[in-house]
C-alpha atoms as a PDB file:
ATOM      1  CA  UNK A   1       6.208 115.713   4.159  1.00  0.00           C
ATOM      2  CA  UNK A   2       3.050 117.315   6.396  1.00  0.00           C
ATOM      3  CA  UNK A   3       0.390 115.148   6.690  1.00  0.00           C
ATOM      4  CA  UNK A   4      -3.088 116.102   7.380  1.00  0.00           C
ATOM      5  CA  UNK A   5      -4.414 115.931  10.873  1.00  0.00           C
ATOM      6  CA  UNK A   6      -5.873 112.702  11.468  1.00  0.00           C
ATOM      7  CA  UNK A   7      -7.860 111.612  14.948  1.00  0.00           C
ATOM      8  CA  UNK A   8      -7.965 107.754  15.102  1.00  0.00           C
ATOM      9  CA  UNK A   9      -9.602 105.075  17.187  1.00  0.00           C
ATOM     10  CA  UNK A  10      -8.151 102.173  18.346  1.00  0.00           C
ATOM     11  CA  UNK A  11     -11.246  99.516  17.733  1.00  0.00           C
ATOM     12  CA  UNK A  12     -11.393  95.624  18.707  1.00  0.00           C
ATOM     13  CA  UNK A  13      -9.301  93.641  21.152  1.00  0.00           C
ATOM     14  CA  UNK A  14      -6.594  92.978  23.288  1.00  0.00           C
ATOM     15  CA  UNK A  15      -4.060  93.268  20.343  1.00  0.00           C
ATOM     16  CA  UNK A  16      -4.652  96.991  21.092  1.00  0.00           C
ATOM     17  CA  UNK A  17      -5.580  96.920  24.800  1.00  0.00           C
ATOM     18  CA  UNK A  18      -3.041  94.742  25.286  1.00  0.00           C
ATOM     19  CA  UNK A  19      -0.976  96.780  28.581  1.00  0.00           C
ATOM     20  CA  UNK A  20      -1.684  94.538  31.342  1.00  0.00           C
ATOM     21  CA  UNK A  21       0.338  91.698  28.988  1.00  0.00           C
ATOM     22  CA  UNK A  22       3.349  94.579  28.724  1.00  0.00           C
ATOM     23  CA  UNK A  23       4.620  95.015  32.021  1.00  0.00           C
ATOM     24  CA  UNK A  24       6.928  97.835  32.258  1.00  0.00           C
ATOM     25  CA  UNK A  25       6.519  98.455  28.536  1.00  0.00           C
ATOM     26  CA  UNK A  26       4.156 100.544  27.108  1.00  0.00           C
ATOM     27  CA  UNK A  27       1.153  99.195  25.108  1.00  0.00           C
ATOM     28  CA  UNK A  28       0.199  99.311  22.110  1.00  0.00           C
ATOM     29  CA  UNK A  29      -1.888 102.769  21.968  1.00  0.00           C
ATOM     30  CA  UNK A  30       0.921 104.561  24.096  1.00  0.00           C
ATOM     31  CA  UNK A  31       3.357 103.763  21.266  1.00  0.00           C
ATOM     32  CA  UNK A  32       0.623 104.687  18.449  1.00  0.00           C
ATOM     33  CA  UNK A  33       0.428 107.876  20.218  1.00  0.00           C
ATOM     34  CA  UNK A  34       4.424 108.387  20.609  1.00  0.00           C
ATOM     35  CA  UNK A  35       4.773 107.180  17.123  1.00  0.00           C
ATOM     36  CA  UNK A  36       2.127 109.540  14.768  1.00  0.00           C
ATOM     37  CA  UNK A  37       3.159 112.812  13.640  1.00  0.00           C
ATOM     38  CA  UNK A  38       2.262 115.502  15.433  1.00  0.00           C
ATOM     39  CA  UNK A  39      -1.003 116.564  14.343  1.00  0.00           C
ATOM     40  CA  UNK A  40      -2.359 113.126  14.678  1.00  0.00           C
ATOM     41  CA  UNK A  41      -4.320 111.831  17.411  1.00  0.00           C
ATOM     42  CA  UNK A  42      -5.429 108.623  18.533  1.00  0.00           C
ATOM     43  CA  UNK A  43      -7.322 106.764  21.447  1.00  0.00           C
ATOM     44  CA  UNK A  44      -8.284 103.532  21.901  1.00  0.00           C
ATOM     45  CA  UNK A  45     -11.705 102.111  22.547  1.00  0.00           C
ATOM     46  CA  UNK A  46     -10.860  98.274  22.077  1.00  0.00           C
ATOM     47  CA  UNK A  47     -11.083  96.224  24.870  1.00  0.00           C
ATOM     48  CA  UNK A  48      -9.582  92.571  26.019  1.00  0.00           C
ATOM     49  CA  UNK A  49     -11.593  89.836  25.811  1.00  0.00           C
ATOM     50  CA  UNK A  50     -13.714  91.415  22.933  1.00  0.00           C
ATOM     51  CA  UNK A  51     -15.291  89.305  20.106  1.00  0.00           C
ATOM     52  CA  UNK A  52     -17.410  91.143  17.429  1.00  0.00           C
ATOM     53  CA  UNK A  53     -20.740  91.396  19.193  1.00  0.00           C
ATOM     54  CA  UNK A  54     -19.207  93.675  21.812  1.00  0.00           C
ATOM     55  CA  UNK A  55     -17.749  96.203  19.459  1.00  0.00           C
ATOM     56  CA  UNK A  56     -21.034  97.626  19.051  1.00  0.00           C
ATOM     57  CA  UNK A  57     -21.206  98.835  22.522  1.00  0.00           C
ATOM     58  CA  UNK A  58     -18.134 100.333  22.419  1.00  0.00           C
ATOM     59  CA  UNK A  59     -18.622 102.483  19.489  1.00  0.00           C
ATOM     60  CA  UNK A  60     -21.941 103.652  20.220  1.00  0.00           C
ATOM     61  CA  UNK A  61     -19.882 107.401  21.431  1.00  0.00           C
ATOM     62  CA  UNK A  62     -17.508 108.559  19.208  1.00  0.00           C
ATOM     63  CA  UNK A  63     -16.098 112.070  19.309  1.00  0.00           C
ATOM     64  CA  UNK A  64     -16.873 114.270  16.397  1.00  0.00           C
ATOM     65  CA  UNK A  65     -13.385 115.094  15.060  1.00  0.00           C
ATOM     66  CA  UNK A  66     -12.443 111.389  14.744  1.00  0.00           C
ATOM     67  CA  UNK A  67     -11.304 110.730  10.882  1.00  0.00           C
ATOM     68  CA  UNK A  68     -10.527 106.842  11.136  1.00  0.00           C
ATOM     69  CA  UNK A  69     -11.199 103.971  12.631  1.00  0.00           C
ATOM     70  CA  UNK A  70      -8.647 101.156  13.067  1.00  0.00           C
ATOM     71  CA  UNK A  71     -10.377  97.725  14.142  1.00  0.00           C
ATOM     72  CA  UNK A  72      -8.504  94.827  15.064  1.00  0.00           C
ATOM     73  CA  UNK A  73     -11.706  91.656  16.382  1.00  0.00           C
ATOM     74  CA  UNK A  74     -11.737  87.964  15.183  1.00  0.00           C
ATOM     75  CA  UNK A  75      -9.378  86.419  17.471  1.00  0.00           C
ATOM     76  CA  UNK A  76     -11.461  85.656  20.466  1.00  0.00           C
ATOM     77  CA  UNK A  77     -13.611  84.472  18.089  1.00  0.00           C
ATOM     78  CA  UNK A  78     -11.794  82.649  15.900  1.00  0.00           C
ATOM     79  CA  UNK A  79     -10.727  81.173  19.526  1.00  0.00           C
ATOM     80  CA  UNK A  80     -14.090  79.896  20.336  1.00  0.00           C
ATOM     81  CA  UNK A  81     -14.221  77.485  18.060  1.00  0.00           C
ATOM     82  CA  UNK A  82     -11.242  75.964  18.958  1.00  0.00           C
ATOM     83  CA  UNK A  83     -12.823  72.865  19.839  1.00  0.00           C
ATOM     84  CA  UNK A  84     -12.638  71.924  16.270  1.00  0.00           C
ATOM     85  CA  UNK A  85      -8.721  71.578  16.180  1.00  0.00           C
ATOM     86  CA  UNK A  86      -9.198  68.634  18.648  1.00  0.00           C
ATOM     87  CA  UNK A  87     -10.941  66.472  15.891  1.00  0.00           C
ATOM     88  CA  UNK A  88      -8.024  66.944  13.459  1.00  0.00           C
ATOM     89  CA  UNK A  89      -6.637  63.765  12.929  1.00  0.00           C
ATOM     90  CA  UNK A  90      -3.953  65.903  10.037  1.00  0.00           C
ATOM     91  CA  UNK A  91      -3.898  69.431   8.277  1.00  0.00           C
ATOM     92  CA  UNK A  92      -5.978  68.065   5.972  1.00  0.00           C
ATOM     93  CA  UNK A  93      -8.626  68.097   7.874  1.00  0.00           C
ATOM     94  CA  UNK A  94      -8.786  72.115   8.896  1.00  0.00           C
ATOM     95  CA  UNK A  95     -10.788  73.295   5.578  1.00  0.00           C
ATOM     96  CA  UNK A  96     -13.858  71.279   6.234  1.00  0.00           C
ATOM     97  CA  UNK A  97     -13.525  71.533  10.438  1.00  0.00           C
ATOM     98  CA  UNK A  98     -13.576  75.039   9.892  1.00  0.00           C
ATOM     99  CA  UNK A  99     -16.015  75.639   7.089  1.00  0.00           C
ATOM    100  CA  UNK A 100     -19.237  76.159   9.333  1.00  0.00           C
ATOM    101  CA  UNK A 101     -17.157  78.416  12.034  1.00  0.00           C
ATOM    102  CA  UNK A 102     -16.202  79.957   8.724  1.00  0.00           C
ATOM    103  CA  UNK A 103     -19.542  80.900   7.735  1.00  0.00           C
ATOM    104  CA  UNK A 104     -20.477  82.174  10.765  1.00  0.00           C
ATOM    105  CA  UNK A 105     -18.046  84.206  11.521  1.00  0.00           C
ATOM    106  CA  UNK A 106     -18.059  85.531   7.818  1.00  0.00           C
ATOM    107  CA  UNK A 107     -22.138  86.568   8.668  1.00  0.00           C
ATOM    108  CA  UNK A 108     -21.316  88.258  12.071  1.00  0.00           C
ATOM    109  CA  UNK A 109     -18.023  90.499  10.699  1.00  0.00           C
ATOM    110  CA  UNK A 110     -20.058  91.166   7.424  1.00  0.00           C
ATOM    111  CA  UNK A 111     -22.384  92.756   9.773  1.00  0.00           C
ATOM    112  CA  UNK A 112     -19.774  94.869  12.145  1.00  0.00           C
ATOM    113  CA  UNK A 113     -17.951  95.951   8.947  1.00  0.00           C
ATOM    114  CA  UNK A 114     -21.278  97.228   7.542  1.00  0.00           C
ATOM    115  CA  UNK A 115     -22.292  98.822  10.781  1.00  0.00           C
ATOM    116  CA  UNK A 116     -19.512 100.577  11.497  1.00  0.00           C
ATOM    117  CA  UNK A 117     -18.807 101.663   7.867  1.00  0.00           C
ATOM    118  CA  UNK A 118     -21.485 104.071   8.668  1.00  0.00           C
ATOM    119  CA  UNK A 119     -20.280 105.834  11.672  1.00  0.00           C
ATOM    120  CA  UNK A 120     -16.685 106.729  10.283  1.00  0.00           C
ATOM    121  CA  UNK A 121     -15.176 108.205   7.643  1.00  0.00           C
ATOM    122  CA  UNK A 122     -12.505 105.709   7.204  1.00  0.00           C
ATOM    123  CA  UNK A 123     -12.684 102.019   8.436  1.00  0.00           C
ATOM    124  CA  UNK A 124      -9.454 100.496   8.439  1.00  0.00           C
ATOM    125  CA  UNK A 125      -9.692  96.461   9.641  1.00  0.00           C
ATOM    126  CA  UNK A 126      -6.411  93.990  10.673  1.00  0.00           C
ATOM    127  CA  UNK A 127      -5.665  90.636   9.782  1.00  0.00           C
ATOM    128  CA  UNK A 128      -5.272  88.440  12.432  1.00  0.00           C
ATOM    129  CA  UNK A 129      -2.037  87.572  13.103  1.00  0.00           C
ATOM    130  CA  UNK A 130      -0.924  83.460  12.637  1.00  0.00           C
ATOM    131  CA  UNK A 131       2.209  82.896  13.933  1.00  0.00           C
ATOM    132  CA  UNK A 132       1.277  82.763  17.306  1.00  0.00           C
ATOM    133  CA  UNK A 133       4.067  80.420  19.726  1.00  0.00           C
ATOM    134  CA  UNK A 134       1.719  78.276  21.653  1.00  0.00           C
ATOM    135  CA  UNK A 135       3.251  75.686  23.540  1.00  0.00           C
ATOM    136  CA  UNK A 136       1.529  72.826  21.942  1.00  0.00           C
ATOM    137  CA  UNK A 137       3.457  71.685  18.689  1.00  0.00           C
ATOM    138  CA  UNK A 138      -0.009  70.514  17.535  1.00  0.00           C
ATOM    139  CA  UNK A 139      -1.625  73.909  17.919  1.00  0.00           C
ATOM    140  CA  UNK A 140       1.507  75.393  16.551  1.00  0.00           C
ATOM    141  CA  UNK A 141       0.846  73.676  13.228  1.00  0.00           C
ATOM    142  CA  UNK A 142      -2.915  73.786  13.256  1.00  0.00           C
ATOM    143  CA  UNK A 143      -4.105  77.232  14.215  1.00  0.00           C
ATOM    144  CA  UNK A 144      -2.136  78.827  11.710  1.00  0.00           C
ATOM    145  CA  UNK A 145      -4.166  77.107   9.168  1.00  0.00           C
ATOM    146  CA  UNK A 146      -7.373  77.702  10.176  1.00  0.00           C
ATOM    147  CA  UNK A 147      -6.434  81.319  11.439  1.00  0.00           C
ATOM    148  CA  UNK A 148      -5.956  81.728   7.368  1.00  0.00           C
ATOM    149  CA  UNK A 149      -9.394  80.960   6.414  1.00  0.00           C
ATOM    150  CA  UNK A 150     -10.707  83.256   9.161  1.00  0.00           C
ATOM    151  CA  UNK A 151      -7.857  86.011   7.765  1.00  0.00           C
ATOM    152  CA  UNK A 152      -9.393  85.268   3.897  1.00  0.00           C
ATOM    153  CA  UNK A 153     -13.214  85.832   5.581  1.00  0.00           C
ATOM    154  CA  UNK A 154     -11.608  89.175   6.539  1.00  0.00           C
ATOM    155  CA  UNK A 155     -10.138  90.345   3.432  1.00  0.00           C
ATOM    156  CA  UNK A 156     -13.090  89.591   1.272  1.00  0.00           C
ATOM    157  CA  UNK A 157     -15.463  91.206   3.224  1.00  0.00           C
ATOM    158  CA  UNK A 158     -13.334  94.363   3.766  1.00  0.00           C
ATOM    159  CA  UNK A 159     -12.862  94.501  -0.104  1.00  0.00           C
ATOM    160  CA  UNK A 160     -16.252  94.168  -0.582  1.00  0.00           C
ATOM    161  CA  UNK A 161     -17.027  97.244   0.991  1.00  0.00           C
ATOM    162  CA  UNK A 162     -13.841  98.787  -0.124  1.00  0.00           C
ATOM    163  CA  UNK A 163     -12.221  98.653   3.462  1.00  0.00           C
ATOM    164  CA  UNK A 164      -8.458  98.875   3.451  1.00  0.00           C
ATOM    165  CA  UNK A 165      -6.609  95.693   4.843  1.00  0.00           C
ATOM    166  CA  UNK A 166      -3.659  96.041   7.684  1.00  0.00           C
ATOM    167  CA  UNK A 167      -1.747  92.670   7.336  1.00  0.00           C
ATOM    168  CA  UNK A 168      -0.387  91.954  10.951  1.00  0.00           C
ATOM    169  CA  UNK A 169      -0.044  88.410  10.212  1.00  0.00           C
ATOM    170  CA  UNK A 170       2.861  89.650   8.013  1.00  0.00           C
ATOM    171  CA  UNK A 171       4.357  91.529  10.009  1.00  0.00           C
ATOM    172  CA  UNK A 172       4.005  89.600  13.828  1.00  0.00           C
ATOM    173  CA  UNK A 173       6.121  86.522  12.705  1.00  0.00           C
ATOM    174  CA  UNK A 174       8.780  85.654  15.227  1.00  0.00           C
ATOM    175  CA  UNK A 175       8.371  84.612  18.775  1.00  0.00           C
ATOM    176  CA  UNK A 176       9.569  87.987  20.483  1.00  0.00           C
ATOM    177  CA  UNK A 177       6.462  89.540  18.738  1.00  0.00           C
ATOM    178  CA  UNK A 178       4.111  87.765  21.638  1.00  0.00           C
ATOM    179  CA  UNK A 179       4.020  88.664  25.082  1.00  0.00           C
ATOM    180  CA  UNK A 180       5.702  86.428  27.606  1.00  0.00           C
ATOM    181  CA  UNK A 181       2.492  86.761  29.661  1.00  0.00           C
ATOM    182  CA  UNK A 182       0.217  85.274  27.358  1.00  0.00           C
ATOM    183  CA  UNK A 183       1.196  83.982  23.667  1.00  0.00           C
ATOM    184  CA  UNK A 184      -1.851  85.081  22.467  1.00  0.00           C
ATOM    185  CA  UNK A 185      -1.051  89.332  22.739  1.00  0.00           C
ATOM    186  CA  UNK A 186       1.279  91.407  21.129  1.00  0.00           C
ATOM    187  CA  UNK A 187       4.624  91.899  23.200  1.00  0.00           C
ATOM    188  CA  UNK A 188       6.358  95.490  23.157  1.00  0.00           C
ATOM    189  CA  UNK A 189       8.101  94.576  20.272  1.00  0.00           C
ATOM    190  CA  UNK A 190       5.065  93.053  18.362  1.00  0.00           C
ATOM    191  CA  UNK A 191       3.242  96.286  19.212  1.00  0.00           C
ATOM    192  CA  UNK A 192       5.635  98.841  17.761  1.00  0.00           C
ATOM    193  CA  UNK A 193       5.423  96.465  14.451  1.00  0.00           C
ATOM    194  CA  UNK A 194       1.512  96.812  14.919  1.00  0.00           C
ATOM    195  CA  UNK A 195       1.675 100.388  15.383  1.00  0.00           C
ATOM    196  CA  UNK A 196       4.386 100.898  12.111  1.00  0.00           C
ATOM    197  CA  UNK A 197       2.082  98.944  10.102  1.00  0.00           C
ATOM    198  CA  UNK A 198      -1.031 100.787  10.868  1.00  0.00           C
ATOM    199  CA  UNK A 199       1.172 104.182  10.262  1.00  0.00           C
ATOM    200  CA  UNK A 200       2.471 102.686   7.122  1.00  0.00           C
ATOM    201  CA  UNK A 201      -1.310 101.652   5.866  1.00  0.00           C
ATOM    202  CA  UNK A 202      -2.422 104.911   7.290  1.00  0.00           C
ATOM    203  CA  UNK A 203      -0.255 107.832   5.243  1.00  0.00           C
ATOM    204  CA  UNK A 204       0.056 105.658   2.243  1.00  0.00           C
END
């Protein structure tokens, strides 16, 4: 089947700019670009260490052909309010530690989402992904859980504005999937997932 020509951007964080965490390997836009049929295109404006208020910056020149956006942005965030796990005395305890981060995090996205609903023809956000092998058995158990509230924040605001959904959580679930250099980024082999997802969400 021929697909029509799409030009994408590659929005967000260091799940995308993730080839300083790759050595060797390529990251995660090389393999979007080795992966796309051949009338796609694709570059990638996401940078590491990004949390939502920077994405604004980086989108303020976009080239004129580009048909979709992919953005990827939470996780930094999500990880700046880690503080909170500390005062966990169980799980039971995430919903209501992470109820005000929630809500702030659910006003700040709202407003990305909005903004950059505007300036593309197609928005396309990610999940952020859960399963992510910290060393810590306590963060192991914890994050997860409040990663899921942030990842519900995401999907209700996307579907408010009718934003399709990439579910990387589903699909970066085993160790391999994170880089050796950092647990927190997407290895080679968690990037080709990333990058057959966002093909799969892309021509469907």
């Amino acid at each position: 089947m021929t697909h029509a020509p799409k030009h994408i951007a590659l929005a967000g964080d260091s799940i995308f700019d993730n080839d300083g965490y790759v050595p060797n390997d390529p990251g995660v836009i090389e393999q979007l670009r080795k992966s796309i049929p051949d009338n796609w295109s694709a570059l990638k404006i996401a940078v590491d260490g990004d949390c939502i208020r920077h994405v604004y910056s980086r989108v303020e020149t976009l080239p004129t052909h580009l048909t979709d956006m992919v953005l990827s942005i939470g996780g930094n965030d999500a990880l700046g309010y880690s503080d909170f796990l500390n005062q966990a005395k169980s799980i039971q305890d995430i919903p209501d530690l992470v109820a005000g981060p929630a809500a702030e995090f659910k006003e700040n996205y709202k407003t990305l989402l909005t903004h950059l609903n505007s300036l593309t023809p197609n928005l396309h956000v990610c999940a952020i992904y859960t399963a992510v092998p910290f060393e810590d058995p306590v963060w192991r158990q914890l994050v997860p859980l409040a990663l899921k509230i942030f990842n519900q924040v995401i999907k209700e605001e996307a579907a408010a504005l009718g934003i399709g959904v990439i579910e990387i959580d589903k699909v970066c679930t085993n160790d391999e999937d994170y880089s050796k250099a950092s647990p927190i980024e997407p290895s080679a082999i968690g990037g080709q997932k990333i990058v057959d997802a966002i093909i799969r969400h892309l021509k469907a």
